[in-house]
N, C-alpha and C. Protein backbone atom coordinates (compact mmCIF):
# COMPACT_ATOMS: atom_id res chain seq x y z
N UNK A 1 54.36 49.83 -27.27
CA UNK A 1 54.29 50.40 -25.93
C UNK A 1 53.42 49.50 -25.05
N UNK A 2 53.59 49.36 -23.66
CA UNK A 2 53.05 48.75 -22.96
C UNK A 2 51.54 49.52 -22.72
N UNK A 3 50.56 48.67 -22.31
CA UNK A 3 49.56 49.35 -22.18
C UNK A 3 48.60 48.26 -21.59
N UNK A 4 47.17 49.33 -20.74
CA UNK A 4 46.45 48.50 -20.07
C UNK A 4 45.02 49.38 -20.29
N UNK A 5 44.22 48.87 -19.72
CA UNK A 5 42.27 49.45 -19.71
C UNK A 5 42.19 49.75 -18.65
N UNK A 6 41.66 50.52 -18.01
CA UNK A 6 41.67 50.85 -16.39
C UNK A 6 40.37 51.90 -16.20
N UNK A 7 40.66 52.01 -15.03
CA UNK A 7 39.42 53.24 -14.36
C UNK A 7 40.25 53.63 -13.37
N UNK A 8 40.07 54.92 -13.44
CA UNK A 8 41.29 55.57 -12.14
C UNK A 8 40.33 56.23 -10.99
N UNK A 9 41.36 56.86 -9.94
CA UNK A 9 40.85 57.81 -8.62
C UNK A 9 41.00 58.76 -9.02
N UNK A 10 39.95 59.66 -8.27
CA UNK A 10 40.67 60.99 -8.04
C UNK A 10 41.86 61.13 -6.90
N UNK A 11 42.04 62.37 -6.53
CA UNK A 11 43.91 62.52 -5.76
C UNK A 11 42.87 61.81 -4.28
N UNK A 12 42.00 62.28 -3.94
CA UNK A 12 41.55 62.33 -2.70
C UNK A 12 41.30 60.94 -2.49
N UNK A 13 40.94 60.12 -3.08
CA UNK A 13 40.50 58.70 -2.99
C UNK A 13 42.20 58.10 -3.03
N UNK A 14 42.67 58.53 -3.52
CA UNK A 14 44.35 58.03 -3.68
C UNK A 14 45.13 58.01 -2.53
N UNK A 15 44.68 59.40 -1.61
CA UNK A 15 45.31 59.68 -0.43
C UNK A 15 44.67 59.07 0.42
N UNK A 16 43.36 58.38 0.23
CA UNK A 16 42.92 57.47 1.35
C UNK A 16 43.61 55.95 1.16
N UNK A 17 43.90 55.72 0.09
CA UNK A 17 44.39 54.38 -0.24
C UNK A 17 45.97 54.63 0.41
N UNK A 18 46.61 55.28 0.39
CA UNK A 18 47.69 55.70 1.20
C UNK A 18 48.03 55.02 2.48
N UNK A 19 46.54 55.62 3.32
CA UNK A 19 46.43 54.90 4.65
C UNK A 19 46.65 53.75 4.79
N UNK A 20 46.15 53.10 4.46
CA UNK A 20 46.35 51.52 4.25
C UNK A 20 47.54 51.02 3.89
N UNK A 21 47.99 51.52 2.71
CA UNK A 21 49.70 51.54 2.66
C UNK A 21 50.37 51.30 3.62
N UNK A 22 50.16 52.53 4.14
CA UNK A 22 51.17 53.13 5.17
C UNK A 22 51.31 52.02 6.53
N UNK A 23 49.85 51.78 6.61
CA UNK A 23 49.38 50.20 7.48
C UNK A 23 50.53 49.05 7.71
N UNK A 24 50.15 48.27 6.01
CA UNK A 24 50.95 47.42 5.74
C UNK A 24 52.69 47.82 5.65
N UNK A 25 53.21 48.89 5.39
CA UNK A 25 54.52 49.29 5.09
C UNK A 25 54.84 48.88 6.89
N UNK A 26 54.05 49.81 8.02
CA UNK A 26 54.55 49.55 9.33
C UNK A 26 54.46 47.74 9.79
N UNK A 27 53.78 47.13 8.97
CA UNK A 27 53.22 45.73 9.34
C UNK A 27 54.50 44.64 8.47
N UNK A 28 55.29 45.30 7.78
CA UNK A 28 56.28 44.37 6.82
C UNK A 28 57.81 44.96 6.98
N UNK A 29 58.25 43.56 6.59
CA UNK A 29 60.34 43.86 6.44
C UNK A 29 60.25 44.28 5.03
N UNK A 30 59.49 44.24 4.46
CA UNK A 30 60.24 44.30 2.74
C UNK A 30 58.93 44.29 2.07
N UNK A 31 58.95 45.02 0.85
CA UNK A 31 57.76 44.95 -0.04
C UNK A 31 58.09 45.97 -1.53
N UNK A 32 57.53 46.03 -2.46
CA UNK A 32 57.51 46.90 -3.24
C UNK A 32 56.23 47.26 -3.77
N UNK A 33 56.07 48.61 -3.07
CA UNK A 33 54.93 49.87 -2.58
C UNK A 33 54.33 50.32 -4.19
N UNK A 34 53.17 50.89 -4.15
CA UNK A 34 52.69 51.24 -5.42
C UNK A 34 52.83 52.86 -5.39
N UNK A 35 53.34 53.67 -6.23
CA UNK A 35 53.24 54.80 -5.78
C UNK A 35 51.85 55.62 -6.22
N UNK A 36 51.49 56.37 -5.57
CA UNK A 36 50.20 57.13 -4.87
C UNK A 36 49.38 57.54 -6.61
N UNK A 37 50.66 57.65 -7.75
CA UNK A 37 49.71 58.11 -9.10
C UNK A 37 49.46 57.02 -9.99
N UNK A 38 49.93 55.56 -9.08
CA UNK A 38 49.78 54.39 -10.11
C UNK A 38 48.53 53.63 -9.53
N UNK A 39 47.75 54.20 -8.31
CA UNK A 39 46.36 53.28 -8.22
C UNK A 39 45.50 53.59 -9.24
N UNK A 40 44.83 52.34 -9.51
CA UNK A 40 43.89 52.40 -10.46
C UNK A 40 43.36 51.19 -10.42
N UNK A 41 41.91 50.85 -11.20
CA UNK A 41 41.62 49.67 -10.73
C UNK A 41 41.54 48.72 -12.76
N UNK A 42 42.63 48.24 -12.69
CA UNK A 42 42.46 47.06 -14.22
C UNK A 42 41.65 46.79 -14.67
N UNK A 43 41.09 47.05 -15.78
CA UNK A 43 39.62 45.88 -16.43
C UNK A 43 40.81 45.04 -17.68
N UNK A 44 41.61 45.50 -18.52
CA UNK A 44 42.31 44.58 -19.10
C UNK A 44 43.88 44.97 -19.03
N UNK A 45 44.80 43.80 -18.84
CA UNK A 45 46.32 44.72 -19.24
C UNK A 45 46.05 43.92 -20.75
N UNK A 46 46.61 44.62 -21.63
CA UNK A 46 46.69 44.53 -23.14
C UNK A 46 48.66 44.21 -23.19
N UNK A 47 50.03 44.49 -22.55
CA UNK A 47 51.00 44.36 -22.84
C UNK A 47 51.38 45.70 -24.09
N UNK A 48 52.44 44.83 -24.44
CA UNK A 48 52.64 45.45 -25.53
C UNK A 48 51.78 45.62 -26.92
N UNK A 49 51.39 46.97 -27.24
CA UNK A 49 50.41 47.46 -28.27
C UNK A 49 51.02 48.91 -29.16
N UNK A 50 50.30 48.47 -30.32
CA UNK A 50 50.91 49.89 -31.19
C UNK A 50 50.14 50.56 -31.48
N UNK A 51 50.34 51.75 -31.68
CA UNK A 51 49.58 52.57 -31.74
C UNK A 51 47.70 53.05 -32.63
N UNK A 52 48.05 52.10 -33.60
CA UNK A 52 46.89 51.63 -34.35
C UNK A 52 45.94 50.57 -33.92
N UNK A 53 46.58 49.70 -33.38
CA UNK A 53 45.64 48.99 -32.37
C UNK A 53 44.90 49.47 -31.07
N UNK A 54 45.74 50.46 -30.63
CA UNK A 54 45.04 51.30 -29.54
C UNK A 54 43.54 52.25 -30.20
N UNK A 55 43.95 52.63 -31.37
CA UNK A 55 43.10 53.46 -32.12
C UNK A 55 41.76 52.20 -32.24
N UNK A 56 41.95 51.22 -32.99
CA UNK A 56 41.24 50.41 -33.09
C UNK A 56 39.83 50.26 -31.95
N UNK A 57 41.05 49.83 -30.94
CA UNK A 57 40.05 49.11 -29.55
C UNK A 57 39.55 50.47 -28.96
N UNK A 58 40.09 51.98 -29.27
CA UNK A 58 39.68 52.81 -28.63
C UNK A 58 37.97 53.15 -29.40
N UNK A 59 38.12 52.76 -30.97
CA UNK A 59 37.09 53.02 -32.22
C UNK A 59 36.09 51.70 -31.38
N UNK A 60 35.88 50.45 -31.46
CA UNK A 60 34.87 49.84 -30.96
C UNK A 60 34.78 49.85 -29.54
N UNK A 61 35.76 50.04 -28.29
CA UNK A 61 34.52 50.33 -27.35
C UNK A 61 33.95 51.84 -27.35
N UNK A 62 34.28 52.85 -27.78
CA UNK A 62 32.95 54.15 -28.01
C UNK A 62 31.67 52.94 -28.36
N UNK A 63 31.82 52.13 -29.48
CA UNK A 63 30.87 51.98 -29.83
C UNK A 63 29.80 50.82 -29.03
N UNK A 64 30.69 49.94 -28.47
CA UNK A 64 30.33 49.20 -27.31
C UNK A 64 29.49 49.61 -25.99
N UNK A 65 30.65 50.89 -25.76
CA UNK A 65 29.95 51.60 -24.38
C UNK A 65 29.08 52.95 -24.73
N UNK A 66 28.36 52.74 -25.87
CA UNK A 66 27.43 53.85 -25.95
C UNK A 66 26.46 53.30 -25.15
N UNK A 67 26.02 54.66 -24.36
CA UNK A 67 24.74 54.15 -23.48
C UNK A 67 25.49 53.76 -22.13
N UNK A 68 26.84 53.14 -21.88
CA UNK A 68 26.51 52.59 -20.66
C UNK A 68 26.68 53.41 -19.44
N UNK A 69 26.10 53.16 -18.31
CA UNK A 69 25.98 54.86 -17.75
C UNK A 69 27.34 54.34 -16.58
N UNK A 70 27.42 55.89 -15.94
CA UNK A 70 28.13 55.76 -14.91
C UNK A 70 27.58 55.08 -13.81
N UNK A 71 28.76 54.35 -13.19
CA UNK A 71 28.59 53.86 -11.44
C UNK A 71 28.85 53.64 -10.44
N UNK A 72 28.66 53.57 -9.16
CA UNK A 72 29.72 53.63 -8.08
C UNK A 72 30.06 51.90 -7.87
N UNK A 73 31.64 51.92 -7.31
CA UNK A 73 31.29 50.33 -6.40
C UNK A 73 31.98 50.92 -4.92
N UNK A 74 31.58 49.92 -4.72
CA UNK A 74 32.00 49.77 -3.16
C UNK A 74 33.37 49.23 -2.96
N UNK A 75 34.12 49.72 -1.82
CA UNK A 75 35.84 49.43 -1.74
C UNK A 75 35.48 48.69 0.08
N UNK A 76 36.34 48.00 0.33
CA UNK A 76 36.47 47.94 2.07
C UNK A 76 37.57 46.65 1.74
N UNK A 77 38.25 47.21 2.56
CA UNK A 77 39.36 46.03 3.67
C UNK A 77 40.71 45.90 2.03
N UNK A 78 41.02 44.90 2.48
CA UNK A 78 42.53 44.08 1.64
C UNK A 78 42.09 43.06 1.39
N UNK A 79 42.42 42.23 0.57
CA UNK A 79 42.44 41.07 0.65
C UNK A 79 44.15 40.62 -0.43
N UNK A 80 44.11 39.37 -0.93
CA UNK A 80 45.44 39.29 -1.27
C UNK A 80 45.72 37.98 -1.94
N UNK A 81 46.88 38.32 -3.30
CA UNK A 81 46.71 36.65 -4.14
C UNK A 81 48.36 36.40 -3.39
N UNK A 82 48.12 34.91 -3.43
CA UNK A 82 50.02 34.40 -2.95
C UNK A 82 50.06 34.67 -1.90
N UNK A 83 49.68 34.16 -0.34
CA UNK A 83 49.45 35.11 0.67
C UNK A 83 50.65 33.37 1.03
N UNK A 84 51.10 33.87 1.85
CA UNK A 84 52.89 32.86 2.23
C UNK A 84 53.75 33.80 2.80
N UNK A 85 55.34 33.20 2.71
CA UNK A 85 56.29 33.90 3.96
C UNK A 85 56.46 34.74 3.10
N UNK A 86 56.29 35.49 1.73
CA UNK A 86 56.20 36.56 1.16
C UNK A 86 55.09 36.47 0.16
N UNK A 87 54.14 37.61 0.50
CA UNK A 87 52.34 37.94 0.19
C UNK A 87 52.74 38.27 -1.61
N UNK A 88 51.99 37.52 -2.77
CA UNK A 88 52.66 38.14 -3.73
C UNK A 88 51.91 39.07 -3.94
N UNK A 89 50.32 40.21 -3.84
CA UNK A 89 50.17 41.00 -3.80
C UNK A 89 48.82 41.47 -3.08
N UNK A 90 48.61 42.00 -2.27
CA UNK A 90 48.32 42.84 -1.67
C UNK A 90 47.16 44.00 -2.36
N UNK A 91 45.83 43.78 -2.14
CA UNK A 91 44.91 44.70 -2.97
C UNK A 91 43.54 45.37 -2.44
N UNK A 92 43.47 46.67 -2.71
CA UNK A 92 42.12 47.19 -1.92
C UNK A 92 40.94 46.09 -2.34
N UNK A 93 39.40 45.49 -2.27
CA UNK A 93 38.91 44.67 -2.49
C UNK A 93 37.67 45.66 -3.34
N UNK A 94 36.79 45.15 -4.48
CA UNK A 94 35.90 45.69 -4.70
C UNK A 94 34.74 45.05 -4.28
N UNK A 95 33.83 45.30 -3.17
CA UNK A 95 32.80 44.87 -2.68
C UNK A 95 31.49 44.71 -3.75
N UNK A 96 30.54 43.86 -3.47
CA UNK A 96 29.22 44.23 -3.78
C UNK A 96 28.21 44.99 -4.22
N UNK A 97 27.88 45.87 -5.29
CA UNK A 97 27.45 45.19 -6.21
C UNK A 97 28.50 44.60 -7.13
N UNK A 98 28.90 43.81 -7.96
CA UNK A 98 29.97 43.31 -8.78
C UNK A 98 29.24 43.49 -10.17
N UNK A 99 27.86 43.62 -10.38
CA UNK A 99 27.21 43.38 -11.98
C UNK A 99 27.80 44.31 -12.50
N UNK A 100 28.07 45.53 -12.23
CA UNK A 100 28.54 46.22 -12.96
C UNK A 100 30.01 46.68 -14.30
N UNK A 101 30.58 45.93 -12.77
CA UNK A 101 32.32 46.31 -13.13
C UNK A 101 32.42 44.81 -13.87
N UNK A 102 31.53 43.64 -13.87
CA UNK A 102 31.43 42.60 -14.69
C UNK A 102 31.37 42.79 -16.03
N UNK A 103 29.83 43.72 -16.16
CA UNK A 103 29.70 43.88 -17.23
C UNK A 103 30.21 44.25 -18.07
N UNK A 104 31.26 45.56 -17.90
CA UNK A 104 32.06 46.44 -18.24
C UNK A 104 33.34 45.40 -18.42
N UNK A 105 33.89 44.68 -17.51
CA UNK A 105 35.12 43.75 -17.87
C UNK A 105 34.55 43.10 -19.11
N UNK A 106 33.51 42.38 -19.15
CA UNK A 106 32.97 41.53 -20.37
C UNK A 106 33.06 42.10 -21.51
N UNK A 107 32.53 43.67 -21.50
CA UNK A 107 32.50 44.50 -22.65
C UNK A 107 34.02 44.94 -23.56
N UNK A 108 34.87 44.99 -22.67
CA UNK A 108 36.36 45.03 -22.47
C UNK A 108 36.93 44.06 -23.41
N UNK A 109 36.54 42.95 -22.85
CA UNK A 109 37.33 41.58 -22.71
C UNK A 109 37.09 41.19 -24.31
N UNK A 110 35.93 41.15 -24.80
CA UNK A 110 35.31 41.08 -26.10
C UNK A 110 35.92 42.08 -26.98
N UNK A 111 35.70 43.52 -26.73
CA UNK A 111 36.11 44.06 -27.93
C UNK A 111 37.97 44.15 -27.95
N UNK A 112 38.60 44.09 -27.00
CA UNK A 112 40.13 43.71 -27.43
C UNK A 112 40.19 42.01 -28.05
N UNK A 113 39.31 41.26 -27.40
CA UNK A 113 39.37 39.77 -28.13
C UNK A 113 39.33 40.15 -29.96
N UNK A 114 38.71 41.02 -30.68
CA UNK A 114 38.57 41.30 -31.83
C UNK A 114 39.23 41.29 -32.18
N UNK A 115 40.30 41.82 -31.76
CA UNK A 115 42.20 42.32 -32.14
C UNK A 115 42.97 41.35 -31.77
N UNK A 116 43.06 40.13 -31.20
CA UNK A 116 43.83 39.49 -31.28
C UNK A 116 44.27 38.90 -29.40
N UNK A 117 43.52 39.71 -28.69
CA UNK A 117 43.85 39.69 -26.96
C UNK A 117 43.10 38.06 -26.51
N UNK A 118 43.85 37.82 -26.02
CA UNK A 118 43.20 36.49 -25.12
C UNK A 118 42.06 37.05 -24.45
N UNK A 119 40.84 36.07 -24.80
CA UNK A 119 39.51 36.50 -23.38
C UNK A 119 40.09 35.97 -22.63
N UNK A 120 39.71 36.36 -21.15
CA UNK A 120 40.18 35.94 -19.84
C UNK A 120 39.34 35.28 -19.33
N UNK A 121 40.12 34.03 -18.59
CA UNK A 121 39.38 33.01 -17.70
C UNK A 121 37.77 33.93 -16.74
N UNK A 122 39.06 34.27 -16.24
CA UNK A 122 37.99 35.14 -14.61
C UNK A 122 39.08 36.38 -14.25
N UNK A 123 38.07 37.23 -14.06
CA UNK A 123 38.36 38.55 -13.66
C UNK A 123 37.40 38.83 -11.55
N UNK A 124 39.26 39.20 -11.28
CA UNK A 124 38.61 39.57 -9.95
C UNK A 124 39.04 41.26 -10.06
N UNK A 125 37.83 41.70 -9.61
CA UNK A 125 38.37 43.36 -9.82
C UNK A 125 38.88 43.91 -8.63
N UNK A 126 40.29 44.65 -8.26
CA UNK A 126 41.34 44.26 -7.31
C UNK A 126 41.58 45.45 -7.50
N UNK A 127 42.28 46.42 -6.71
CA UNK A 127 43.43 47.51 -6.82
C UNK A 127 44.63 47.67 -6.53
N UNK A 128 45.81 46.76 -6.82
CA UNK A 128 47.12 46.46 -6.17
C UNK A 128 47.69 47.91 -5.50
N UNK A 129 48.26 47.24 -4.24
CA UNK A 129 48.73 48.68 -3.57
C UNK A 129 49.73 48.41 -3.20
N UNK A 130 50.02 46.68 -2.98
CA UNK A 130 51.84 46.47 -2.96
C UNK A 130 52.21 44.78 -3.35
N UNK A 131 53.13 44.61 -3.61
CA UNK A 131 53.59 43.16 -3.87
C UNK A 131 55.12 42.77 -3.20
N UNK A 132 55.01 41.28 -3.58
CA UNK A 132 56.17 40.87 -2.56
C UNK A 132 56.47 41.43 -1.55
N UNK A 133 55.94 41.15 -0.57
CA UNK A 133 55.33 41.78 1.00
C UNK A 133 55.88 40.65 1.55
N UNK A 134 56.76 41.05 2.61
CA UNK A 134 57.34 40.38 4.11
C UNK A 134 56.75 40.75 4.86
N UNK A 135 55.65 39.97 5.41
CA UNK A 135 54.54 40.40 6.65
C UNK A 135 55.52 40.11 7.88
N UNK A 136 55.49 41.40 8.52
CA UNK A 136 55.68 40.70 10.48
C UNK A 136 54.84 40.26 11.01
N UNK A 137 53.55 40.33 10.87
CA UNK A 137 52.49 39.47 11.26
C UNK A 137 51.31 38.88 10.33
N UNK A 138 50.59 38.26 10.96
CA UNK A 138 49.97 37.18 9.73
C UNK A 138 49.24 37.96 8.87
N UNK A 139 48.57 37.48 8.33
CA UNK A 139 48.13 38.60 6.78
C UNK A 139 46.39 38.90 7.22
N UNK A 140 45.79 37.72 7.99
CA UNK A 140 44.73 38.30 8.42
C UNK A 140 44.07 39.32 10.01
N UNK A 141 45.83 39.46 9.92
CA UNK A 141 45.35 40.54 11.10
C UNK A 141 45.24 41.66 10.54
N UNK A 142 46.08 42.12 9.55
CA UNK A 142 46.29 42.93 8.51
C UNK A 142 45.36 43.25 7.99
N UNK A 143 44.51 42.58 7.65
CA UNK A 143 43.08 42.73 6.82
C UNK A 143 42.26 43.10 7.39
N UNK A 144 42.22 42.34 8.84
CA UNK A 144 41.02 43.27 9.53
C UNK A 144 40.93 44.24 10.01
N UNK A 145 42.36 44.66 10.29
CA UNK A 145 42.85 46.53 10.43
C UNK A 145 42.19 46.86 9.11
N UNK A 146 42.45 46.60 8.49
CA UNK A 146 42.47 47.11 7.37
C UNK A 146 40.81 47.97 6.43
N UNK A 147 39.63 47.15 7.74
CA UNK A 147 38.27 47.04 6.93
C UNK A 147 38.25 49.00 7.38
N UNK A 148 38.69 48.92 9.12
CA UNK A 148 38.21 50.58 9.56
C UNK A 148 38.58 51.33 9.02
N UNK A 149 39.81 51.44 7.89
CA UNK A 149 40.95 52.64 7.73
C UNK A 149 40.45 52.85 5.90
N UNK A 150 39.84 51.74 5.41
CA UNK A 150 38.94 52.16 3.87
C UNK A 150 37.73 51.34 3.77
N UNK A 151 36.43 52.36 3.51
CA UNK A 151 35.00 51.56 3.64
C UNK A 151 34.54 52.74 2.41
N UNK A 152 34.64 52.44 1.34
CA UNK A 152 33.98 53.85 0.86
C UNK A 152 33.51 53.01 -0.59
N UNK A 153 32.40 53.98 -1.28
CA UNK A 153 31.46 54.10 -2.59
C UNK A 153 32.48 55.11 -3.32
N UNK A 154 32.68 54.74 -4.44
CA UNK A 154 33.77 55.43 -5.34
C UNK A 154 32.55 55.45 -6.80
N UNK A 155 32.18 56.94 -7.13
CA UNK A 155 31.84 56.92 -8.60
C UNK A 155 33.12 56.83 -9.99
N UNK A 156 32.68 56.37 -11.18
CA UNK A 156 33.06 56.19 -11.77
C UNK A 156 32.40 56.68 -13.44
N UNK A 157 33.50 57.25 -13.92
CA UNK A 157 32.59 58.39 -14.97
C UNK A 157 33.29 58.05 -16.41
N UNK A 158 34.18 57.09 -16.44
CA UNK A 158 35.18 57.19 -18.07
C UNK A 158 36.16 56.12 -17.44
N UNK A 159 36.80 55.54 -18.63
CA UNK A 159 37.08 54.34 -19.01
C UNK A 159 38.37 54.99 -19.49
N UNK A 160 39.74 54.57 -19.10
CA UNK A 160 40.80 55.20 -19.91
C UNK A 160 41.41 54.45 -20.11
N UNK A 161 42.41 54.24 -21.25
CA UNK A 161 43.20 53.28 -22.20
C UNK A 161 44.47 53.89 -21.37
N UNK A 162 45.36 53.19 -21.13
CA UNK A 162 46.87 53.50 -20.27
C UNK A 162 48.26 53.31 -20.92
N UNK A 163 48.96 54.46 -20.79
CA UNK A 163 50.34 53.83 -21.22
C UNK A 163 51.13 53.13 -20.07
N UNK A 164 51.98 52.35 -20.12
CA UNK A 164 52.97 52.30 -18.60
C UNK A 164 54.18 52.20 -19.14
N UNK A 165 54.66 53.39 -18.71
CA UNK A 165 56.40 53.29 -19.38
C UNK A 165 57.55 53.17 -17.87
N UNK A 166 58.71 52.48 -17.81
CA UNK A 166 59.27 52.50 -17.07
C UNK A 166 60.41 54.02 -17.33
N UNK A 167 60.55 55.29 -15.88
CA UNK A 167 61.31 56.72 -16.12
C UNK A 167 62.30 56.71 -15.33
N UNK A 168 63.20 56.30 -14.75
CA UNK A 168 64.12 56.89 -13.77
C UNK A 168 63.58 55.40 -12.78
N UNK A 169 63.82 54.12 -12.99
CA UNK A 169 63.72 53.26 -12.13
C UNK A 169 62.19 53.66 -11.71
N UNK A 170 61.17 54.54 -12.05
CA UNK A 170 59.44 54.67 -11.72
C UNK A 170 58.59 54.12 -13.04
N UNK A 171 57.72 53.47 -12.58
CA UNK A 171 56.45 53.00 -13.25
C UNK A 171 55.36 54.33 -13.57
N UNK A 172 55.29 54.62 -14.65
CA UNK A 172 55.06 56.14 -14.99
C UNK A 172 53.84 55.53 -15.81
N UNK A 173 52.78 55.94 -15.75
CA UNK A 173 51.15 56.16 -16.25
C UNK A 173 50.96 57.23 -17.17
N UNK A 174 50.42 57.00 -18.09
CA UNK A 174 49.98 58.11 -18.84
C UNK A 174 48.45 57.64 -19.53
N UNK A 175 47.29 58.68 -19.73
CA UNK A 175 46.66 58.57 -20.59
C UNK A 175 46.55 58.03 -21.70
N UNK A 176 46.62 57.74 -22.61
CA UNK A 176 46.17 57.34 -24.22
C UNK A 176 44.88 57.71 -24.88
N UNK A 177 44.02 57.22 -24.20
CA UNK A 177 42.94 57.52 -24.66
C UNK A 177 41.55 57.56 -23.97
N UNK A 178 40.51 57.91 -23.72
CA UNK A 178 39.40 58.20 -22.21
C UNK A 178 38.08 58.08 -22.97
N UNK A 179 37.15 57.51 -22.44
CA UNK A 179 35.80 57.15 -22.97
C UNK A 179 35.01 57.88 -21.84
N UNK A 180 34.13 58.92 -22.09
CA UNK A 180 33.10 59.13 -20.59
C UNK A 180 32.34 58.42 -21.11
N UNK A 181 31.05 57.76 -19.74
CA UNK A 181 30.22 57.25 -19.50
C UNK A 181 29.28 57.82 -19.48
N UNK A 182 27.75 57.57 -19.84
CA UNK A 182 27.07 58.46 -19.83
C UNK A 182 26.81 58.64 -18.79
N UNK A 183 26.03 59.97 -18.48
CA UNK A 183 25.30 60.24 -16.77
C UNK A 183 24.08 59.93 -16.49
């Protein structure tokens, strides 16, 4: 099964990421939109994994992230990788402090490396909200609309292991497995 590491929203933080959507959707000819229960923000995609390996990586980070507490980061504006006559994606930005969601990628990155996962070069921590984007106008006008309509501190309380199955032509999310953080 396909699968990834993530940290999710609640609905309300989801429906603000919306806005912005909705932004860029009026600002483009063409794109393919994220739908509203697939934001989340990546610390690893893992691909295809079986079910014992999930058990595995789910068994050492408990043991990894004992102790590590909960925390907020900061969200504002878009920014974007592949930005050309079609943007290849389009992402809320995670602001300042970064030590955190570092540390936590590092912690990540290591204990799936155990199992067999490539460590990763560099991790930018991103929230895709659309790809292959036909801008009608340039991409940094876009962005700077973009700082007034999301400026917010998002807490973060648990660490969840992801399924992604493709249902009816939809990119469908499910749980697997959830680590809380301490408080």
């Amino acid at each position: 099964m396909r699968t990834f590491i993530t940290l999710e929203f609640d609905k309300k933080t989801k429906e603000e990421i919306i806005e912005i959507q909705k932004m860029i959707r009026e600002n483009s000819y063409s794109g393919r939109f994220k739908y509203i229960d697939n934001f989340h923000l990546t610390l690893k995609f893992l691909g295809e994994t079986d079910l014992i390996t999930i058990d595995m990586i789910n068994d050492e980070l408990n043991k990894k992230l004992k102790g590590f507490k909960c925390f907020k980061l900061n969200f504002s504006g878009i920014g974007a990788f592949g930005v050309g006559r079609t943007t290849r994606t389009i992402y809320l930005k995670v602001k300042n402090p970064l030590d955190r969601i570092n540390h936590l990628f590092n912690i990540v990155d290591e204990a799936t490396a155990l199992y067999g996962f490539k460590l990763e070069n560099k991790y930018v921590p991103h929230v895709t909200i659309a790809q292959d984007v036909e801008l009608k106008i340039p991409f940094n006008e876009i962005a700077d609309k973009s700082e007034s309509l999301f400026n917010k501190e998002i807490f973060f309380d648990k660490l969840v292991i992801m399924k992604s199955e493709q249902k009816s032509g939809k990119r469908i999310y499910s749980p697997l497995k959830t680590i809380l953080f301490d408080k």
